[in-house]
Protein backbone atom coordinates (compact mmCIF):
# COMPACT_ATOMS: atom_id res chain seq x y z
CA UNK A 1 -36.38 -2.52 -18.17
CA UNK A 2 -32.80 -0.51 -19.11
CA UNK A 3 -29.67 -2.48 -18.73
CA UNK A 4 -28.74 1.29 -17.21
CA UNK A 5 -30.81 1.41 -14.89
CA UNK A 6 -29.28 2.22 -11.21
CA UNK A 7 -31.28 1.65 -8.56
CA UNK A 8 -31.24 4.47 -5.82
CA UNK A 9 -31.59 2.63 -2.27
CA UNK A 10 -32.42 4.24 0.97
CA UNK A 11 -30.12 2.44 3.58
CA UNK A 12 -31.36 3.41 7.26
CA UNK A 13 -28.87 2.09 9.47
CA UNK A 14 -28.38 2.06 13.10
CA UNK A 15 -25.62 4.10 14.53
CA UNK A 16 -24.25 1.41 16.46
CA UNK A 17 -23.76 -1.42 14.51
CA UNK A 18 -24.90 -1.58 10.72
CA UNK A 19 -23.47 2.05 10.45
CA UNK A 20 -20.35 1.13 12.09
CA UNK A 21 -20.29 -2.32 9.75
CA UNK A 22 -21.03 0.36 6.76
CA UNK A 23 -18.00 2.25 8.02
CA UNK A 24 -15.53 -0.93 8.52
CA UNK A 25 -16.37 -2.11 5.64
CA UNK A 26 -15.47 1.77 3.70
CA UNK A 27 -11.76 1.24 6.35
CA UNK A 28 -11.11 -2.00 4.63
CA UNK A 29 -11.87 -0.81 1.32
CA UNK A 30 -14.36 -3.38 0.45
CA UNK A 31 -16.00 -2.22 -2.61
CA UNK A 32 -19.84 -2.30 -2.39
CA UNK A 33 -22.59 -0.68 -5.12
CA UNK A 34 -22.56 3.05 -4.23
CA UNK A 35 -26.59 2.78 -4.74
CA UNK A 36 -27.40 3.09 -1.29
CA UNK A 37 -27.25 5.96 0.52
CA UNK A 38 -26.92 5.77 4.15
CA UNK A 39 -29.48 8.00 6.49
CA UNK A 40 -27.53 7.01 10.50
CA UNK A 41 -30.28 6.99 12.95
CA UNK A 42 -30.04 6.15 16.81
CA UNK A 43 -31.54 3.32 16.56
CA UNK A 44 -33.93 1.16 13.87
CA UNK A 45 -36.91 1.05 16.54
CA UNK A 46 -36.87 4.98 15.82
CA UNK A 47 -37.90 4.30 11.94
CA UNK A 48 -41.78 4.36 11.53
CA UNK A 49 -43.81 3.00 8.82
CA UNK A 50 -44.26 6.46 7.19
CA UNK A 51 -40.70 7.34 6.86
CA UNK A 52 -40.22 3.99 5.19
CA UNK A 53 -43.38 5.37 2.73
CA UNK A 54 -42.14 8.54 2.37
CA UNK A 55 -38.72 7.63 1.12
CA UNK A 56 -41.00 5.14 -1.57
CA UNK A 57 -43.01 7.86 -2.52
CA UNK A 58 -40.13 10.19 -2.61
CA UNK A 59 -38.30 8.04 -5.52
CA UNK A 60 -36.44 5.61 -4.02
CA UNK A 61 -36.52 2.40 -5.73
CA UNK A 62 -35.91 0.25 -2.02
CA UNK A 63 -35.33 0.75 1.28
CA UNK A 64 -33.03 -1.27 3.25
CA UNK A 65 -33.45 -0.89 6.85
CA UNK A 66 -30.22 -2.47 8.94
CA UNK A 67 -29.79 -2.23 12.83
CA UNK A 68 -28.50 -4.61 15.50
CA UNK A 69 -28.28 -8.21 15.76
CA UNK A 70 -31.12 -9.66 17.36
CA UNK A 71 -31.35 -9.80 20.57
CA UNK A 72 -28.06 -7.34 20.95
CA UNK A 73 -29.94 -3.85 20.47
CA UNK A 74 -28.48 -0.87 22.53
CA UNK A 75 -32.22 0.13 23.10
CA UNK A 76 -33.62 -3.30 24.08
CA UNK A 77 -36.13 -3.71 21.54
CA UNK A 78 -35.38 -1.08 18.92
CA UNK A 79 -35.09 -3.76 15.78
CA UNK A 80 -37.52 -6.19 16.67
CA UNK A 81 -39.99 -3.03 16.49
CA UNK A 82 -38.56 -2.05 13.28
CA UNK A 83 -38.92 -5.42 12.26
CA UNK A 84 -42.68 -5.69 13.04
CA UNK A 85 -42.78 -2.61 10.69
CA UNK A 86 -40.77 -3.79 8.15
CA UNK A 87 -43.77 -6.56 7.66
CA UNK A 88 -45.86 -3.71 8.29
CA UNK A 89 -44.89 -1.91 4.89
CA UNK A 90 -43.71 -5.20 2.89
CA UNK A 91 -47.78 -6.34 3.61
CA UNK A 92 -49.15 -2.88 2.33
CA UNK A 93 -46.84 -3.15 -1.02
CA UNK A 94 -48.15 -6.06 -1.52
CA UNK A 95 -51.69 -4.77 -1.33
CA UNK A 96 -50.93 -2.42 -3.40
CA UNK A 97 -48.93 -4.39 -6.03
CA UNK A 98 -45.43 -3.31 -5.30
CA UNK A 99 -42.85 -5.66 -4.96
CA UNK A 100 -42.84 -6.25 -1.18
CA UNK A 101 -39.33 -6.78 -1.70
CA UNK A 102 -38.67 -3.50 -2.22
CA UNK A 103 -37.77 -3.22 1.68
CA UNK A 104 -35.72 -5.17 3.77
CA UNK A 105 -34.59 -5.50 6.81
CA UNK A 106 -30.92 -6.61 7.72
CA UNK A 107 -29.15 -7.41 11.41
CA UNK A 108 -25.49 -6.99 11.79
CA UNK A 109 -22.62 -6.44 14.25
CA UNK A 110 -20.44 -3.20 14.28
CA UNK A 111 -17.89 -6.39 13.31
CA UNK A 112 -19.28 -7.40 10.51
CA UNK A 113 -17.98 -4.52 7.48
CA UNK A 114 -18.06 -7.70 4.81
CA UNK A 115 -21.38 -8.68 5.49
CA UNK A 116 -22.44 -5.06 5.34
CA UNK A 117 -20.82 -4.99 1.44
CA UNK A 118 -22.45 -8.51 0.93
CA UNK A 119 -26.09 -7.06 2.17
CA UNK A 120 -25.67 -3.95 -0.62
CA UNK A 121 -24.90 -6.38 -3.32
CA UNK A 122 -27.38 -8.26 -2.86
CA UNK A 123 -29.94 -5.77 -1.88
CA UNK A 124 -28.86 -3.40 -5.25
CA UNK A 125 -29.17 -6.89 -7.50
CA UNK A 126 -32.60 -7.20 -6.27
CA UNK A 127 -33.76 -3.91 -6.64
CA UNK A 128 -32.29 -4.08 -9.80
CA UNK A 129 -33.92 -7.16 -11.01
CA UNK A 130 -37.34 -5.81 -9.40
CA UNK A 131 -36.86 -2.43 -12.17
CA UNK A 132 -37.58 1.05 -11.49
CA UNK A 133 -39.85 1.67 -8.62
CA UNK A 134 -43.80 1.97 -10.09
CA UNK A 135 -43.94 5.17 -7.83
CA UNK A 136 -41.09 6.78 -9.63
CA UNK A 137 -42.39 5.43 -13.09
CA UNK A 138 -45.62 6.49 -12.64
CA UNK A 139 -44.47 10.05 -11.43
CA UNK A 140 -42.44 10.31 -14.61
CA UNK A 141 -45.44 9.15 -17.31
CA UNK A 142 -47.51 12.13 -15.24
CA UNK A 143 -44.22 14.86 -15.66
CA UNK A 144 -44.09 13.76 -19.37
CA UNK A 145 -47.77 14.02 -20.02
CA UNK A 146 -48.13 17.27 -18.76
């Protein structure tokens, strides 16, 4: 694996809270990784398993997902259904022999802009530890053979 490589990082966050923490923590000028670009949706219960797939199979090395604390979701149950499909997708990388941690799901407050920094950190080290997605790879070995 390249010392160089950069990770690209889907980030779906809720519009409530993770986006708003994504947002606080831009105000306060926290530096994060600038791997992850953000996709705001209404809520995490409106991400299904394919658009999780999709943004695999479309080259992105992970795919954070990051809504509401538990519990506190503006829709009721909009991240604990986006949770269920988190494990959803993490089980069928794994059946497939992709690092399950590849996607991963994060709760946080509109409050919380450090954590938010924290999560990409940590979420960009992994991804970069994990290597270039084996979609992307793979995709690239067929473009060169051709």
């Amino acid at each position: 694996m390249a010392d160089n490589f950069e990770p690209q990082i889907i980030g779906f966050c809720c519009k409530f809270c993770a986006y708003a923490a994504a947002d606080l923590a831009g105000s306060m000028r926290i530096n994060y990784p600038s791997n992850i670009k953000i996709i705001q949706v209404p809520c995490t219960g409106r991400i299904d398993v394919i658009h999780i797939l999709k943004a695999l199979e479309q080259g992105a090395d992970g795919v954070m997902i990051a809504g509401c604390l538990e519990g506190e979701c503006h829709f009721l149950t909009g991240n604990l259904d986006a949770k269920k499909r988190v494990r959803r997708v993490q089980k069928i990388l794994g059946q497939i022999d992709m690092a399950p941690e590849r996607v991963q799901m994060f709760n946080l407050s509109s409050a919380m802009g450090p954590r938010f920094a924290e999560i990409a950190r940590e979420m960009t080290q992994t991804i970069k530890d994990l290597g270039p997605s084996p979609v992307k790879t793979a995709k690239q070995n067929k473009a060169d053979a051709a």
